[in-house]
PDB file of N, CA and C in Angstrom:
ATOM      1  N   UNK A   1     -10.770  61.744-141.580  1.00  0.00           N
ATOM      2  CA  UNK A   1      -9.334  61.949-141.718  1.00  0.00           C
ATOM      3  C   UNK A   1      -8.837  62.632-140.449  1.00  0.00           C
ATOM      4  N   UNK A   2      -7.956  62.062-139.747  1.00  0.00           N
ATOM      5  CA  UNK A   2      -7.471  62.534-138.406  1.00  0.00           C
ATOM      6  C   UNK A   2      -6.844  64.123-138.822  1.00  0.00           C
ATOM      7  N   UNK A   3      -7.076  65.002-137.660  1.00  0.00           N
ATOM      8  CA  UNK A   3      -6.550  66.347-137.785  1.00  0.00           C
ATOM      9  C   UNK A   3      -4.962  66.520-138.414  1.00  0.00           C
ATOM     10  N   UNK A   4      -4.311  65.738-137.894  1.00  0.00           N
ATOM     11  CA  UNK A   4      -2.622  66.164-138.100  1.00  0.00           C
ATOM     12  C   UNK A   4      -2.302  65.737-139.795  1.00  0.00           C
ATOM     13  N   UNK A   5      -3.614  64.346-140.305  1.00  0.00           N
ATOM     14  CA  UNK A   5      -3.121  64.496-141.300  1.00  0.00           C
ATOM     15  C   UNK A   5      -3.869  65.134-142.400  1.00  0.00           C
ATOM     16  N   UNK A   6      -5.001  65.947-142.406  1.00  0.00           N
ATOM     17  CA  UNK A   6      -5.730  66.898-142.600  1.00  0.00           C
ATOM     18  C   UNK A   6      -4.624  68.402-142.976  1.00  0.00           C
ATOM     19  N   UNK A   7      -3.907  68.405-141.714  1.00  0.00           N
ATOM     20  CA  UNK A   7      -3.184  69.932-141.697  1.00  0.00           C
ATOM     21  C   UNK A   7      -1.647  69.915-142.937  1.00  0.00           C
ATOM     22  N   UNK A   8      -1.211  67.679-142.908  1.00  0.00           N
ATOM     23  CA  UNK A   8      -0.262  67.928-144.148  1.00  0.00           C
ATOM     24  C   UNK A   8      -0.557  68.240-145.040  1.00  0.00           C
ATOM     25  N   UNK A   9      -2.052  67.565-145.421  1.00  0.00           N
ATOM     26  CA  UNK A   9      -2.760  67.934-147.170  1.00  0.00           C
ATOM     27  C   UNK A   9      -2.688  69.054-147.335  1.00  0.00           C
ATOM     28  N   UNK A  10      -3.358  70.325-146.431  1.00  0.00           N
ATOM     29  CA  UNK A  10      -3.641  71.421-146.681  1.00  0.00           C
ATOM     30  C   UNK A  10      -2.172  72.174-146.727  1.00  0.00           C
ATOM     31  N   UNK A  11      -1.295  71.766-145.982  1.00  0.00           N
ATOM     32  CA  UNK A  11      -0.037  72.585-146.217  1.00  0.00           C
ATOM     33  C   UNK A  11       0.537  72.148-147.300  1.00  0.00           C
ATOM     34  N   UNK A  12       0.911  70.637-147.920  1.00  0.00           N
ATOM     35  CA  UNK A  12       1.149  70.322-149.563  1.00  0.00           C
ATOM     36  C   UNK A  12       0.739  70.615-150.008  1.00  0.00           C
ATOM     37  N   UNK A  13      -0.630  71.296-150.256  1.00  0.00           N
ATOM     38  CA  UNK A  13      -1.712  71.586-151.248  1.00  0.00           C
ATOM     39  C   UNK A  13      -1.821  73.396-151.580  1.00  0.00           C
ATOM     40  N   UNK A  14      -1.066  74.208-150.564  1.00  0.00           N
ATOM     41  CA  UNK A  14      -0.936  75.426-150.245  1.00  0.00           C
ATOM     42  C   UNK A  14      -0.262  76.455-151.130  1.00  0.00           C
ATOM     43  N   UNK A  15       0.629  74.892-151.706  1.00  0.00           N
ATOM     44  CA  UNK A  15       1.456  76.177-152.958  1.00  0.00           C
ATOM     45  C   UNK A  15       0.845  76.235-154.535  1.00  0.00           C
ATOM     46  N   UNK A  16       0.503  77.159-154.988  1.00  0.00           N
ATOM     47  CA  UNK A  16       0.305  76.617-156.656  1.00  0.00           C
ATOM     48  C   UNK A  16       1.241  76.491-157.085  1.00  0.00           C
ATOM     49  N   UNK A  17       2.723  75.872-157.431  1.00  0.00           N
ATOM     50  CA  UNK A  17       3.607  75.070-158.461  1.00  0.00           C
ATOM     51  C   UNK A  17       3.210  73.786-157.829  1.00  0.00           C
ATOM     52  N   UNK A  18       2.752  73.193-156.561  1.00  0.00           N
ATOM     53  CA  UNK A  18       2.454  71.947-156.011  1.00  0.00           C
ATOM     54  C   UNK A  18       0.926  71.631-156.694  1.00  0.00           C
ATOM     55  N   UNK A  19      -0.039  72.486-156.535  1.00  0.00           N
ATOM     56  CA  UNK A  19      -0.817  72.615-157.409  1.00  0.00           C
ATOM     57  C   UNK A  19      -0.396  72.270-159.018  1.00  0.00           C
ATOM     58  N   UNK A  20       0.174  73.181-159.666  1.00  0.00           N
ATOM     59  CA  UNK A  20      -0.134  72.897-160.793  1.00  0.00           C
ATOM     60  C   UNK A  20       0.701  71.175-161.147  1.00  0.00           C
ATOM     61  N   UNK A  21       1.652  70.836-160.756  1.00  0.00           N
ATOM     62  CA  UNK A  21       2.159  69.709-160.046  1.00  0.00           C
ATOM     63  C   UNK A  21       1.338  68.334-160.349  1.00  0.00           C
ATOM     64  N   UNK A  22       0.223  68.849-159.332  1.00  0.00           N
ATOM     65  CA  UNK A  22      -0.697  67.518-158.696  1.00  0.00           C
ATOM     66  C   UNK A  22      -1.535  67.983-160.392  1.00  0.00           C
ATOM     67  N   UNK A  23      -1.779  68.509-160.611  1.00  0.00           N
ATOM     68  CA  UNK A  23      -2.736  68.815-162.258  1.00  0.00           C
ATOM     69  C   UNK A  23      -2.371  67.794-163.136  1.00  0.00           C
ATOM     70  N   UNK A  24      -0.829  67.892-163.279  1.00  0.00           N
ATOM     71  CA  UNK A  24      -0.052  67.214-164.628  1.00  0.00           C
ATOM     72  C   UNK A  24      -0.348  65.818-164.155  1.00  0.00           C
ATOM     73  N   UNK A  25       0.040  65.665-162.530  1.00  0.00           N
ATOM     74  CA  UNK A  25       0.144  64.089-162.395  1.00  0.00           C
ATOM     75  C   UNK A  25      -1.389  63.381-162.078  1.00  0.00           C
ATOM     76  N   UNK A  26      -2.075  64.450-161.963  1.00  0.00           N
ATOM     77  CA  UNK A  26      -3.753  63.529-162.364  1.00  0.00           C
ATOM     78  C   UNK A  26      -3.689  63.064-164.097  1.00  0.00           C
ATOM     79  N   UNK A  27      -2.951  63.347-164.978  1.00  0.00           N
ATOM     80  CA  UNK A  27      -2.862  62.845-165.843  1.00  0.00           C
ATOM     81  C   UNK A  27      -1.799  61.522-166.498  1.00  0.00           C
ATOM     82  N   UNK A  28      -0.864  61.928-166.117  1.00  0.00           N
ATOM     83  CA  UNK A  28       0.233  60.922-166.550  1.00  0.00           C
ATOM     84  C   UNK A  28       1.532  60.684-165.278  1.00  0.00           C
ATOM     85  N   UNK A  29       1.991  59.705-164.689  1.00  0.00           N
ATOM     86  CA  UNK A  29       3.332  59.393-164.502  1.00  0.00           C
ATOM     87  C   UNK A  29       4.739  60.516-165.187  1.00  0.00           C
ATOM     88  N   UNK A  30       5.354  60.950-164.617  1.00  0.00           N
ATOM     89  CA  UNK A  30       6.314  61.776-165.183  1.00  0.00           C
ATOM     90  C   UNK A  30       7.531  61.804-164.068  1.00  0.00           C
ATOM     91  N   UNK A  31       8.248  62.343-165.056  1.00  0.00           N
ATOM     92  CA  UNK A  31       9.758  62.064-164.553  1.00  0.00           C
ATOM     93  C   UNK A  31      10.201  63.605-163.676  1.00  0.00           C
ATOM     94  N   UNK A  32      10.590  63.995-162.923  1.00  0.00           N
ATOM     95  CA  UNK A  32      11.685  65.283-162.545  1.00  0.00           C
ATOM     96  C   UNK A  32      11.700  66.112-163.687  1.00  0.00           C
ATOM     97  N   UNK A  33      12.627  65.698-164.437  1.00  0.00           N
ATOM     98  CA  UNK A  33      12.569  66.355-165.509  1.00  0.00           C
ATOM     99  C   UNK A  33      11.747  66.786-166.675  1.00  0.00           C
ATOM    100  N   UNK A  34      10.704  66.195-166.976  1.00  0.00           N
ATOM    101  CA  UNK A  34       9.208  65.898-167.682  1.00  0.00           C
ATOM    102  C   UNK A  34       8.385  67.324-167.365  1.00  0.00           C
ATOM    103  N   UNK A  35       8.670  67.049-165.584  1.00  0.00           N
ATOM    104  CA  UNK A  35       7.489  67.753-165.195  1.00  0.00           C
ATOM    105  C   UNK A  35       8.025  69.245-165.387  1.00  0.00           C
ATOM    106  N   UNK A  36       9.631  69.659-164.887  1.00  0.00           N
ATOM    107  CA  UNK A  36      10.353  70.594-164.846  1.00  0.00           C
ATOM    108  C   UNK A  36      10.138  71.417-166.107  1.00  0.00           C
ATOM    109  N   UNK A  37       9.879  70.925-167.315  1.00  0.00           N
ATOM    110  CA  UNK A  37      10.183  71.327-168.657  1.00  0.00           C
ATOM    111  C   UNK A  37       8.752  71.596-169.327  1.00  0.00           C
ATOM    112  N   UNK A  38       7.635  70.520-168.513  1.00  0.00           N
ATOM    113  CA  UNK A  38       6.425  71.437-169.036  1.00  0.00           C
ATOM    114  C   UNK A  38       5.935  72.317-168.038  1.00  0.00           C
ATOM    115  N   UNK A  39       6.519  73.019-166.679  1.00  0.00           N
ATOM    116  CA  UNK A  39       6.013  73.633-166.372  1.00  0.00           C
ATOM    117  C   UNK A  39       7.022  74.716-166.028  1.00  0.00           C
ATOM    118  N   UNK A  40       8.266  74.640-166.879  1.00  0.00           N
ATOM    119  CA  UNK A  40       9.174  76.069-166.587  1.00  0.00           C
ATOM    120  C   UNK A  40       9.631  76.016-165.521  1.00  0.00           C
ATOM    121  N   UNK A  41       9.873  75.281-164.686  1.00  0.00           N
ATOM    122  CA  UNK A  41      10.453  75.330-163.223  1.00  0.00           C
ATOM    123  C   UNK A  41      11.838  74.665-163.335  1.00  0.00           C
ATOM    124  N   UNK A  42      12.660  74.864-162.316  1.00  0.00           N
ATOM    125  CA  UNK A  42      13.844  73.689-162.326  1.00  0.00           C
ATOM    126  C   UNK A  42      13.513  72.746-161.484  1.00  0.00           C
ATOM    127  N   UNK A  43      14.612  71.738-162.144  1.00  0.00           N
ATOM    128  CA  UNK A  43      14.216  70.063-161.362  1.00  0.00           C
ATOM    129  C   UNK A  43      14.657  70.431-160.109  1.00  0.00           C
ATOM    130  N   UNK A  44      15.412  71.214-159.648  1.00  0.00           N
ATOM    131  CA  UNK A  44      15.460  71.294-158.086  1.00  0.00           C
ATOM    132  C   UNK A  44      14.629  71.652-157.380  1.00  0.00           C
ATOM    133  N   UNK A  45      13.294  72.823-158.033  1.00  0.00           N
ATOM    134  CA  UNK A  45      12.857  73.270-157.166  1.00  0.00           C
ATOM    135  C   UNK A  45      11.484  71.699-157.232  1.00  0.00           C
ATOM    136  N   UNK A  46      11.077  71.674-158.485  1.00  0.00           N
ATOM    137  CA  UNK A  46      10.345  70.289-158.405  1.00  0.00           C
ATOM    138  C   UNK A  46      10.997  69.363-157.907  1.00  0.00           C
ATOM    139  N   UNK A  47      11.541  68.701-157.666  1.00  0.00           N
ATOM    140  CA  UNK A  47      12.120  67.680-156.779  1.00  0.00           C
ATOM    141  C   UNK A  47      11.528  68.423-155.157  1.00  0.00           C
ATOM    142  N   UNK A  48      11.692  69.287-154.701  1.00  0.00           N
ATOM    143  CA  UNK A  48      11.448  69.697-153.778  1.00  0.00           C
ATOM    144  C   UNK A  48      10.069  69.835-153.348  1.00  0.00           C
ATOM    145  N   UNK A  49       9.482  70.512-153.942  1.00  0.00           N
ATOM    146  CA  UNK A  49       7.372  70.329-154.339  1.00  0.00           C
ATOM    147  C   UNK A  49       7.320  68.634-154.405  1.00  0.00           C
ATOM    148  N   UNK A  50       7.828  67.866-155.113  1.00  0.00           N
ATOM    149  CA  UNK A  50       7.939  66.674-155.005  1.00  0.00           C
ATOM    150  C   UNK A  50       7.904  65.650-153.564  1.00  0.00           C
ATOM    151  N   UNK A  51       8.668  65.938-153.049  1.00  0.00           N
ATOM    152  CA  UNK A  51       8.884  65.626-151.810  1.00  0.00           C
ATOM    153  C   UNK A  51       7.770  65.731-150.884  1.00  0.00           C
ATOM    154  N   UNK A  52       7.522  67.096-150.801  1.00  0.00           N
ATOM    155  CA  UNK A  52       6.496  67.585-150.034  1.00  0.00           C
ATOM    156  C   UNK A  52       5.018  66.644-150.127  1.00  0.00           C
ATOM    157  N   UNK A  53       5.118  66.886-151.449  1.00  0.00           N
ATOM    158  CA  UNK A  53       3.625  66.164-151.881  1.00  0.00           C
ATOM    159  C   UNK A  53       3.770  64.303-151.295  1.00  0.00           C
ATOM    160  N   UNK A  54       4.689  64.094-151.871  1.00  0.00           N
ATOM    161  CA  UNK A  54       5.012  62.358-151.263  1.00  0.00           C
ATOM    162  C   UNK A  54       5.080  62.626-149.807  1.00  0.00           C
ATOM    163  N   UNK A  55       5.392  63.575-148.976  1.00  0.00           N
ATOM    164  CA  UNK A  55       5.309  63.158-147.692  1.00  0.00           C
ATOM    165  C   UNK A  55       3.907  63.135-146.847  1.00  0.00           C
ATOM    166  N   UNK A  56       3.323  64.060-148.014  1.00  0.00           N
ATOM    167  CA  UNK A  56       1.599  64.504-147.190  1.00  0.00           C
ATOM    168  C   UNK A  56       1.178  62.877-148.073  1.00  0.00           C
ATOM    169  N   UNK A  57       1.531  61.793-148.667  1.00  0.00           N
ATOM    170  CA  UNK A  57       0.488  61.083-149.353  1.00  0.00           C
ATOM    171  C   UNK A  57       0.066  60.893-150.407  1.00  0.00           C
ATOM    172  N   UNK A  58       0.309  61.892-150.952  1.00  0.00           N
ATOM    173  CA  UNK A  58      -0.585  62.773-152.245  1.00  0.00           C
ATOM    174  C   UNK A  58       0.018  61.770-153.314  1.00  0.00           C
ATOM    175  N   UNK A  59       1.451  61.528-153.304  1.00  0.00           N
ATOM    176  CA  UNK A  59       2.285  61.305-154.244  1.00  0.00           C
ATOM    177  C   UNK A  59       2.855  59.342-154.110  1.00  0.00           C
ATOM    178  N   UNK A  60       3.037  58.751-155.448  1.00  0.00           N
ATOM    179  CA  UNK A  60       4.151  57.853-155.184  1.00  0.00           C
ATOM    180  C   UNK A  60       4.982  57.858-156.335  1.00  0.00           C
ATOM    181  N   UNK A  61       5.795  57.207-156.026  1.00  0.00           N
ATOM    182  CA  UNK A  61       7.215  56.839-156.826  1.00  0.00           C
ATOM    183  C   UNK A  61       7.490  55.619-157.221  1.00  0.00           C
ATOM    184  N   UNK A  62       7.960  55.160-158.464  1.00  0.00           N
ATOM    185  CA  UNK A  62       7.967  53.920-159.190  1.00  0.00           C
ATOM    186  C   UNK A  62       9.810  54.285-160.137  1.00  0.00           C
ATOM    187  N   UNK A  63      10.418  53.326-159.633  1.00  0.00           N
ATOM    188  CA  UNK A  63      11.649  53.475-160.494  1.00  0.00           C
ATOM    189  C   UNK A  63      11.442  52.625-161.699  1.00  0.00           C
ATOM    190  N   UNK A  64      12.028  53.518-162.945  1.00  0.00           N
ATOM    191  CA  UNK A  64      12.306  52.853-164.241  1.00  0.00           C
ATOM    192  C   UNK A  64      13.366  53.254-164.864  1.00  0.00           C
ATOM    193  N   UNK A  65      14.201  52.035-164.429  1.00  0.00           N
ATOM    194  CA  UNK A  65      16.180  52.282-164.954  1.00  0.00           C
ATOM    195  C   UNK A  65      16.280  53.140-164.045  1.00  0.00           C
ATOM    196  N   UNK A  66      16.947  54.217-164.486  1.00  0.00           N
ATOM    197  CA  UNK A  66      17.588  55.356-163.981  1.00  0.00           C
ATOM    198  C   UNK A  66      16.771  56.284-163.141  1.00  0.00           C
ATOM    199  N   UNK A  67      15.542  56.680-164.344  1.00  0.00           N
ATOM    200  CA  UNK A  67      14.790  57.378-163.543  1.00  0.00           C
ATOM    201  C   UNK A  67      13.740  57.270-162.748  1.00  0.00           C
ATOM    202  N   UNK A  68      13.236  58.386-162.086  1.00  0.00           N
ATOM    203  CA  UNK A  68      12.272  57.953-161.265  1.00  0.00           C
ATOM    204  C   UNK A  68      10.727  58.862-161.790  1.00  0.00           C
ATOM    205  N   UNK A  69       9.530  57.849-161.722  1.00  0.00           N
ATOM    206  CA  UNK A  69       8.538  58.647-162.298  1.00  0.00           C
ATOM    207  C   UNK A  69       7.382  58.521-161.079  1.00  0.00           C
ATOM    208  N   UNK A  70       6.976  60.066-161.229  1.00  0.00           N
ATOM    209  CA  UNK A  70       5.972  60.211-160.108  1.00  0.00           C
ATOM    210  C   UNK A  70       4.581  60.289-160.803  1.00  0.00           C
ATOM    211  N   UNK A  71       3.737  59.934-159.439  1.00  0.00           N
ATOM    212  CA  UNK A  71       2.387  59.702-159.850  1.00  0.00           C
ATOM    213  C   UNK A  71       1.199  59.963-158.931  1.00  0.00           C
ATOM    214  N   UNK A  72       0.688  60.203-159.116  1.00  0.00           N
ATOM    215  CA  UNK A  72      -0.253  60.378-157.599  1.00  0.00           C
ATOM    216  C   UNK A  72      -0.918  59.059-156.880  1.00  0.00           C
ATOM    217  N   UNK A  73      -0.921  59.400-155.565  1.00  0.00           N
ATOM    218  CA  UNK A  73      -0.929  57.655-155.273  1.00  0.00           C
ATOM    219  C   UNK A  73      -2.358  56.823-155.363  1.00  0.00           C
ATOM    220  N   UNK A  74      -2.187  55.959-155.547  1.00  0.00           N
ATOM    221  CA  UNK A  74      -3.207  55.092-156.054  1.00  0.00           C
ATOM    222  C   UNK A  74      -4.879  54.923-154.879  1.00  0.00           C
ATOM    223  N   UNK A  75      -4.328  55.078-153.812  1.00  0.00           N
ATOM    224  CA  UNK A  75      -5.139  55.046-152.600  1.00  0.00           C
ATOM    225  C   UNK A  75      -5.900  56.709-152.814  1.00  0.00           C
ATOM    226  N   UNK A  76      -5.257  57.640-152.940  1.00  0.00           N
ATOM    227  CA  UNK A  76      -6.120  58.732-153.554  1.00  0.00           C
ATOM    228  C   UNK A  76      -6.030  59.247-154.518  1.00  0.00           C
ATOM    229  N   UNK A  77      -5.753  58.584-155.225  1.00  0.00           N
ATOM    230  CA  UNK A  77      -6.401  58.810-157.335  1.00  0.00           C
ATOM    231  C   UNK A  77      -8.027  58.127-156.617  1.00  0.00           C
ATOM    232  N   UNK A  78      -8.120  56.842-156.100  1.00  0.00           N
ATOM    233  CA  UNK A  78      -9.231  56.125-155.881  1.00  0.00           C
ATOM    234  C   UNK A  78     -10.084  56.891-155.320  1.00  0.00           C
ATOM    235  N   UNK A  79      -9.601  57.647-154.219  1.00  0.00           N
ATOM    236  CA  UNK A  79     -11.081  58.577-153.772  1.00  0.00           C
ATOM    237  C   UNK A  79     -11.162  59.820-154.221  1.00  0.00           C
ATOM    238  N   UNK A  80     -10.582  60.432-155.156  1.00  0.00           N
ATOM    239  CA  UNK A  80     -11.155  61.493-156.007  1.00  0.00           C
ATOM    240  C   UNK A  80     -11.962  61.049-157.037  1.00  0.00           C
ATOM    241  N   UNK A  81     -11.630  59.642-157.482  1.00  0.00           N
ATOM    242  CA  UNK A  81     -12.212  59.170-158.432  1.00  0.00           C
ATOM    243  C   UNK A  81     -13.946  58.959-157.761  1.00  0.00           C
ATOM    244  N   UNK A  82     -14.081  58.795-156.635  1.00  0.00           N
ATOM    245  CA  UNK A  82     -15.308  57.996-155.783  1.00  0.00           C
ATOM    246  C   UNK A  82     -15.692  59.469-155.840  1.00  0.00           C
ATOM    247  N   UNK A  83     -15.429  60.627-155.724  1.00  0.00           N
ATOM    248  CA  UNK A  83     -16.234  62.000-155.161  1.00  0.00           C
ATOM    249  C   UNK A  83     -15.909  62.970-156.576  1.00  0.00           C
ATOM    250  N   UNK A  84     -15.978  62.319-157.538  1.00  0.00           N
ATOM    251  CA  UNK A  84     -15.746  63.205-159.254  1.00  0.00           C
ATOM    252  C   UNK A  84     -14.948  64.381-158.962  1.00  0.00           C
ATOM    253  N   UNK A  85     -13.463  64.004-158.431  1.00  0.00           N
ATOM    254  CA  UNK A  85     -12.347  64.698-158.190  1.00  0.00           C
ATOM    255  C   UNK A  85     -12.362  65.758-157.286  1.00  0.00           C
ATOM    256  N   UNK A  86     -13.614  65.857-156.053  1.00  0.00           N
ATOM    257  CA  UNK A  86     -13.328  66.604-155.097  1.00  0.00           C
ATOM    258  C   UNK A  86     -12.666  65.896-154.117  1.00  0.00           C
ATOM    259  N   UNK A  87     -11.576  65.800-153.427  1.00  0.00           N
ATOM    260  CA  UNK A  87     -11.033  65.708-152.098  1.00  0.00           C
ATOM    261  C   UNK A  87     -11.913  66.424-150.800  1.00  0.00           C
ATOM    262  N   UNK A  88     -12.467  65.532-150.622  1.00  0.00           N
ATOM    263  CA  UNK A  88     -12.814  66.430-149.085  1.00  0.00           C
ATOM    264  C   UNK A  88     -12.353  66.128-147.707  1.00  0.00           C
ATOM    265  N   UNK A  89     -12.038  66.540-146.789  1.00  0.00           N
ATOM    266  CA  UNK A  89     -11.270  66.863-145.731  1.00  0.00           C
ATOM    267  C   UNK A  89     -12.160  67.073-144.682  1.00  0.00           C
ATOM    268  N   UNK A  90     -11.703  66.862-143.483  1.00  0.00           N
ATOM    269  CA  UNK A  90     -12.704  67.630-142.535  1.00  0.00           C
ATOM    270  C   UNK A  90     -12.955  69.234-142.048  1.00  0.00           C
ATOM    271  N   UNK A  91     -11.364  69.643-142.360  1.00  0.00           N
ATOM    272  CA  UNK A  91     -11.840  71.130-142.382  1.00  0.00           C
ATOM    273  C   UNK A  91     -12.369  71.978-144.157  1.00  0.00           C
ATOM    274  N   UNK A  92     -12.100  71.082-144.942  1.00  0.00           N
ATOM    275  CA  UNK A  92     -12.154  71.600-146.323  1.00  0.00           C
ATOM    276  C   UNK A  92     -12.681  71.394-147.179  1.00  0.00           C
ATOM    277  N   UNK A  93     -12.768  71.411-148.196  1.00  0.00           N
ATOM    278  CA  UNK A  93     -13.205  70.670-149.791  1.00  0.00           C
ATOM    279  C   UNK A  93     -12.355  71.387-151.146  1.00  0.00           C
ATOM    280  N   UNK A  94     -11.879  70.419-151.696  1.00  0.00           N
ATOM    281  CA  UNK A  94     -10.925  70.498-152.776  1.00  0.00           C
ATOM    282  C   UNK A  94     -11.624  70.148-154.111  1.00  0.00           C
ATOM    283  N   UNK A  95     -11.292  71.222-154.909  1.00  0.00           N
ATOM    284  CA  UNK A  95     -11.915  70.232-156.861  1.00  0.00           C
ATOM    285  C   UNK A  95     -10.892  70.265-157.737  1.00  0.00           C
ATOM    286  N   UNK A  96     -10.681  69.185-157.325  1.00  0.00           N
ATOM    287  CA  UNK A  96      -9.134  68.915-158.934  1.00  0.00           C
ATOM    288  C   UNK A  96      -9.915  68.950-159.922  1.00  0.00           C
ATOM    289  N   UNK A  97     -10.813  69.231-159.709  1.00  0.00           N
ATOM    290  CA  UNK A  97     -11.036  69.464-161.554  1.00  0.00           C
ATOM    291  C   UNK A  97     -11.212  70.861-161.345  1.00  0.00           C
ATOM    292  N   UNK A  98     -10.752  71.817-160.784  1.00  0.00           N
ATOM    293  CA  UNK A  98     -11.060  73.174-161.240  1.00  0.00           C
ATOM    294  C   UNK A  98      -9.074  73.742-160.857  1.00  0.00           C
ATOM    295  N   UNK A  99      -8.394  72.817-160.521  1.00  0.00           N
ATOM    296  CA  UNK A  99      -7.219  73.443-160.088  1.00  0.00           C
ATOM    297  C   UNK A  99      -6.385  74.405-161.189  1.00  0.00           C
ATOM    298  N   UNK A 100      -5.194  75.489-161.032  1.00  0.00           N
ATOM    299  CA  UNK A 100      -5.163  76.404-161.970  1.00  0.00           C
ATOM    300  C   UNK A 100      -4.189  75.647-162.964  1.00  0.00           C
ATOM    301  N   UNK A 101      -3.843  76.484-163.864  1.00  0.00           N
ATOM    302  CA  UNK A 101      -2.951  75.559-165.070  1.00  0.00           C
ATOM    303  C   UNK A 101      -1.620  76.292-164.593  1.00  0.00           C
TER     304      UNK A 101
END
């Protein structure tokens, strides 16, 4: 994984509400609002963690009607799935399966 995009993961990955975030969406597709309401936050500030995460990769987006539901993207759901949910990096190593609630 080239350095510059090494340093987005680790800076998307830096906050725990982005954390707990990426938790919900290793499980299900969810909406702004979905996510806002099971994790006590407002949709503004998730929309915003949102962003972040879709710009490092982490994240995609699928419109249905009105709303929009996020998901983690398919290219790395696939390689956490290949390394039993560690992400590894060249400066790092990540375990979605131990991330906080």
């Amino acid at each position: 994984m080239p350095g510059a995009k090494c340093m987005e993961i680790l800076k998307a990955l830096s906050e725990m509400n982005r954390l707990r975030i990426m938790r919900l969406l290793l499980k299900e597709r969810l909406s702004v609002k979905a996510i806002a309401q099971r994790l006590k936050m407002s949709e503004y500030n998730v929309s915003k963690h949102l962003r972040i995460l879709k710009e490092a990769g982490l994240l995609e987006m699928e419109k249905s009607g009105k709303q929009r539901l996020y998901g983690i993207d398919s290219r790395f759901k696939d390689k956490l799935a290949a390394n039993q949910n560690v992400l590894k990096l060249d400066c790092c190593t990540f375990h979605f399966d131990k991330l906080p609630k």
